[in-house]
N, C-alpha and C. Protein backbone atom coordinates (compact mmCIF):
# COMPACT_ATOMS: atom_id res chain seq x y z
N UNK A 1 243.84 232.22 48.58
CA UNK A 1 244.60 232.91 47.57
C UNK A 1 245.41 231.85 46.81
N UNK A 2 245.43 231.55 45.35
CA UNK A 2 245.92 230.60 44.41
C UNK A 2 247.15 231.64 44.69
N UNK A 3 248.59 230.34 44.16
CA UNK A 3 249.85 230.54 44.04
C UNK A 3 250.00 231.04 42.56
N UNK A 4 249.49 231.53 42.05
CA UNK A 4 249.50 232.51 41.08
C UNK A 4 249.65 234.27 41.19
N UNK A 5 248.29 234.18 42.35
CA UNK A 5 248.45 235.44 43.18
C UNK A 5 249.45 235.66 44.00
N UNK A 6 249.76 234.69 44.66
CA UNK A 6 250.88 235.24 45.48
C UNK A 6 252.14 235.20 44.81
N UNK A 7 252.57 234.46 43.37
CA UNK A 7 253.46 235.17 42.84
C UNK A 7 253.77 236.26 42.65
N UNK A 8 252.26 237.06 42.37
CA UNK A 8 252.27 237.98 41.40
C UNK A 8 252.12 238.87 42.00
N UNK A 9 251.84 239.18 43.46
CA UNK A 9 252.18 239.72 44.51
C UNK A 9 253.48 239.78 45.01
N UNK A 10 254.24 239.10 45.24
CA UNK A 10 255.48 239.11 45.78
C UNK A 10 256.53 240.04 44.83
N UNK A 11 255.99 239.85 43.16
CA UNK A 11 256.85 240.65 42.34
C UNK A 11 256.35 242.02 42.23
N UNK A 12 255.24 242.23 42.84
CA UNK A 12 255.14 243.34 43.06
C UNK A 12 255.61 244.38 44.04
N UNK A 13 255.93 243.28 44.96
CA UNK A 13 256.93 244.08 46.34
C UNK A 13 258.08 243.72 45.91
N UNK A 14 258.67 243.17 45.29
CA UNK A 14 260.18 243.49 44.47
C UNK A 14 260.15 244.64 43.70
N UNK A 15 259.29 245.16 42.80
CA UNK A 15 259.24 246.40 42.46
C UNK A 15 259.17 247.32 43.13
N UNK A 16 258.64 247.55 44.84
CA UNK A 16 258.92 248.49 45.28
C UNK A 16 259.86 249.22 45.59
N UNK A 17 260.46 247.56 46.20
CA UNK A 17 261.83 247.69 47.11
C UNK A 17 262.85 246.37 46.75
N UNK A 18 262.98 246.27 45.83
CA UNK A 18 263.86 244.93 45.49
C UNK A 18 264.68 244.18 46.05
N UNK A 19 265.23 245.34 46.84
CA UNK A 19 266.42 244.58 47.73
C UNK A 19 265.81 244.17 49.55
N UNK A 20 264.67 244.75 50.03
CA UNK A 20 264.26 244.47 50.95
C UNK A 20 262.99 243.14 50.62
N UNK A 21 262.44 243.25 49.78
CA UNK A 21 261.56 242.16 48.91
C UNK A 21 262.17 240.88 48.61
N UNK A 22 263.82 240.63 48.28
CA UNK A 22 264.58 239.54 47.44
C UNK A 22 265.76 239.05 48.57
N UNK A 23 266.13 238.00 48.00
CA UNK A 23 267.53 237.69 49.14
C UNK A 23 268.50 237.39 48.27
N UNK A 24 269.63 237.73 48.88
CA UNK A 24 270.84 237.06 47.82
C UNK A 24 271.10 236.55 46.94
N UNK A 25 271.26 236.18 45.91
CA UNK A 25 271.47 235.21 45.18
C UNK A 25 272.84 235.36 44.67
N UNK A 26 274.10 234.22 45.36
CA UNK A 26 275.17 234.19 45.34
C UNK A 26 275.94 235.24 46.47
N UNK A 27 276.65 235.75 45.77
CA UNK A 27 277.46 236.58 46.10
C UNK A 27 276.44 238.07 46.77
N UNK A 28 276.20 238.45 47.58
CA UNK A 28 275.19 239.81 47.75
C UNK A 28 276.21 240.72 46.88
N UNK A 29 275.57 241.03 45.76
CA UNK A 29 276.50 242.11 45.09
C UNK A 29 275.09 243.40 44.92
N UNK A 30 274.02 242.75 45.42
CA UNK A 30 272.70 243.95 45.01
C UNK A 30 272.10 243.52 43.34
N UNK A 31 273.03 242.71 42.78
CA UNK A 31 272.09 242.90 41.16
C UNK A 31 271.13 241.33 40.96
N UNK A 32 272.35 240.27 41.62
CA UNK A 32 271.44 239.13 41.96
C UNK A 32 270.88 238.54 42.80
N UNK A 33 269.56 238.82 42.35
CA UNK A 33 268.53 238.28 43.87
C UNK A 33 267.84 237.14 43.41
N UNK A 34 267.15 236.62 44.38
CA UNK A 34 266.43 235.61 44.57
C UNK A 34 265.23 236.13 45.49
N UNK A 35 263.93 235.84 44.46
CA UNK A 35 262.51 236.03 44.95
C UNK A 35 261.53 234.92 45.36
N UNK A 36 261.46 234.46 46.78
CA UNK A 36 261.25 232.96 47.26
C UNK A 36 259.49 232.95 47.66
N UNK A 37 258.64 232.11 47.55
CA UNK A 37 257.73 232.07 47.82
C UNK A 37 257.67 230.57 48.44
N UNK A 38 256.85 230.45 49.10
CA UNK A 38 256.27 229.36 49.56
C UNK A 38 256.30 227.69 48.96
N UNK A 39 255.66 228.60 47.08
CA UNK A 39 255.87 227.42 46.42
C UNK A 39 256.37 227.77 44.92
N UNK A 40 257.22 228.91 45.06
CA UNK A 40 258.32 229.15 43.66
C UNK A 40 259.50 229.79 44.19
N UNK A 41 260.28 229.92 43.22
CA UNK A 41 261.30 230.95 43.36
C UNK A 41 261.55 231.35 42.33
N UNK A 42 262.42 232.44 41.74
CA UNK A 42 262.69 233.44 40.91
C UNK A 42 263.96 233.95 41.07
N UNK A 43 264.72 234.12 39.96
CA UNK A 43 266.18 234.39 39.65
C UNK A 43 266.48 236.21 39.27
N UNK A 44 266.32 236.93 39.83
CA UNK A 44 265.82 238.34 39.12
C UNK A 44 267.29 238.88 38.82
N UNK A 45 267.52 239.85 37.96
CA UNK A 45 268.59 240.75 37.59
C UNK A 45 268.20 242.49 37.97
N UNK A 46 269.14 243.15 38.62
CA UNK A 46 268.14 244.11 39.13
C UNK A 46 269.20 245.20 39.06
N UNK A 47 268.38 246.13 37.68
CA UNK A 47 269.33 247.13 37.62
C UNK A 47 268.63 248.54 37.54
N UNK A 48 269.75 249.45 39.17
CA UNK A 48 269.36 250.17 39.86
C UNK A 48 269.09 251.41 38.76
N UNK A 49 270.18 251.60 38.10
CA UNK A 49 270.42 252.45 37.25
C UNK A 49 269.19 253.06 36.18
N UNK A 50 268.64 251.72 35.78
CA UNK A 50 267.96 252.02 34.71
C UNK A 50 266.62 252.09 35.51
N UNK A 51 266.66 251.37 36.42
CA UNK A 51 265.16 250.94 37.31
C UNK A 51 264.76 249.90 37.40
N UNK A 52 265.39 248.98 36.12
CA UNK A 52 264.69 247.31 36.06
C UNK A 52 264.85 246.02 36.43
N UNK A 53 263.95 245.50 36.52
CA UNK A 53 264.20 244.26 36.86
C UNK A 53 264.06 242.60 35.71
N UNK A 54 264.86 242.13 35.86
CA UNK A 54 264.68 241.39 34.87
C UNK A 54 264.34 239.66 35.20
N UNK A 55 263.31 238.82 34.68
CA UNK A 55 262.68 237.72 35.60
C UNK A 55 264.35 236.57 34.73
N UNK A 56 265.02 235.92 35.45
CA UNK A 56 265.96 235.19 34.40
C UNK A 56 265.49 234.20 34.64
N UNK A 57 264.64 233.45 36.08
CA UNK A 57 264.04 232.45 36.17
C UNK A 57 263.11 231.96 37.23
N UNK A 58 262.23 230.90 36.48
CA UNK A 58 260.94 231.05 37.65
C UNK A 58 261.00 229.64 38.18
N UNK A 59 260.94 228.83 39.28
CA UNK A 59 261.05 227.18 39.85
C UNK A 59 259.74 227.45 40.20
N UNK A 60 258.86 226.16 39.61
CA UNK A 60 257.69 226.27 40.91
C UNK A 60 258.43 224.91 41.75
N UNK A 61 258.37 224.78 42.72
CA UNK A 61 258.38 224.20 43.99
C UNK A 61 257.14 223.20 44.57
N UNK A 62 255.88 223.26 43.89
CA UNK A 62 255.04 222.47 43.63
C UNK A 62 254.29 223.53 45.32
């Protein structure tokens, strides 16, 4: 499986369940998470209210 797929997988189980899918990012306040893979990570904004999630940033990690 290319690290493309498993990005694109992993943001798909953030859409299920965002907060069981993501980890902290900063402060656990629930809106900023962090979506970690193997060989990226991702900065997400995650709002419950509306439903969405928003990508603010992607690291590949090589």
């Amino acid at each position: 499986m290319n690290t493309a797929h498993v990005g694109a997988l992993a943001l798909a189980d953030a859409c299920q369940d965002p907060i069981a899918a993501t980890q902290p990012c900063g402060e656990d306040d629930g809106v900023m998470r962090m979506l970690v893979t193997g060989h990226a990570f991702a900065v997400l904004l995650l709002g419950h209210v509306s439903k969405t999630m928003t990508v603010l940033q992607v690291t590949y990690l090589g």
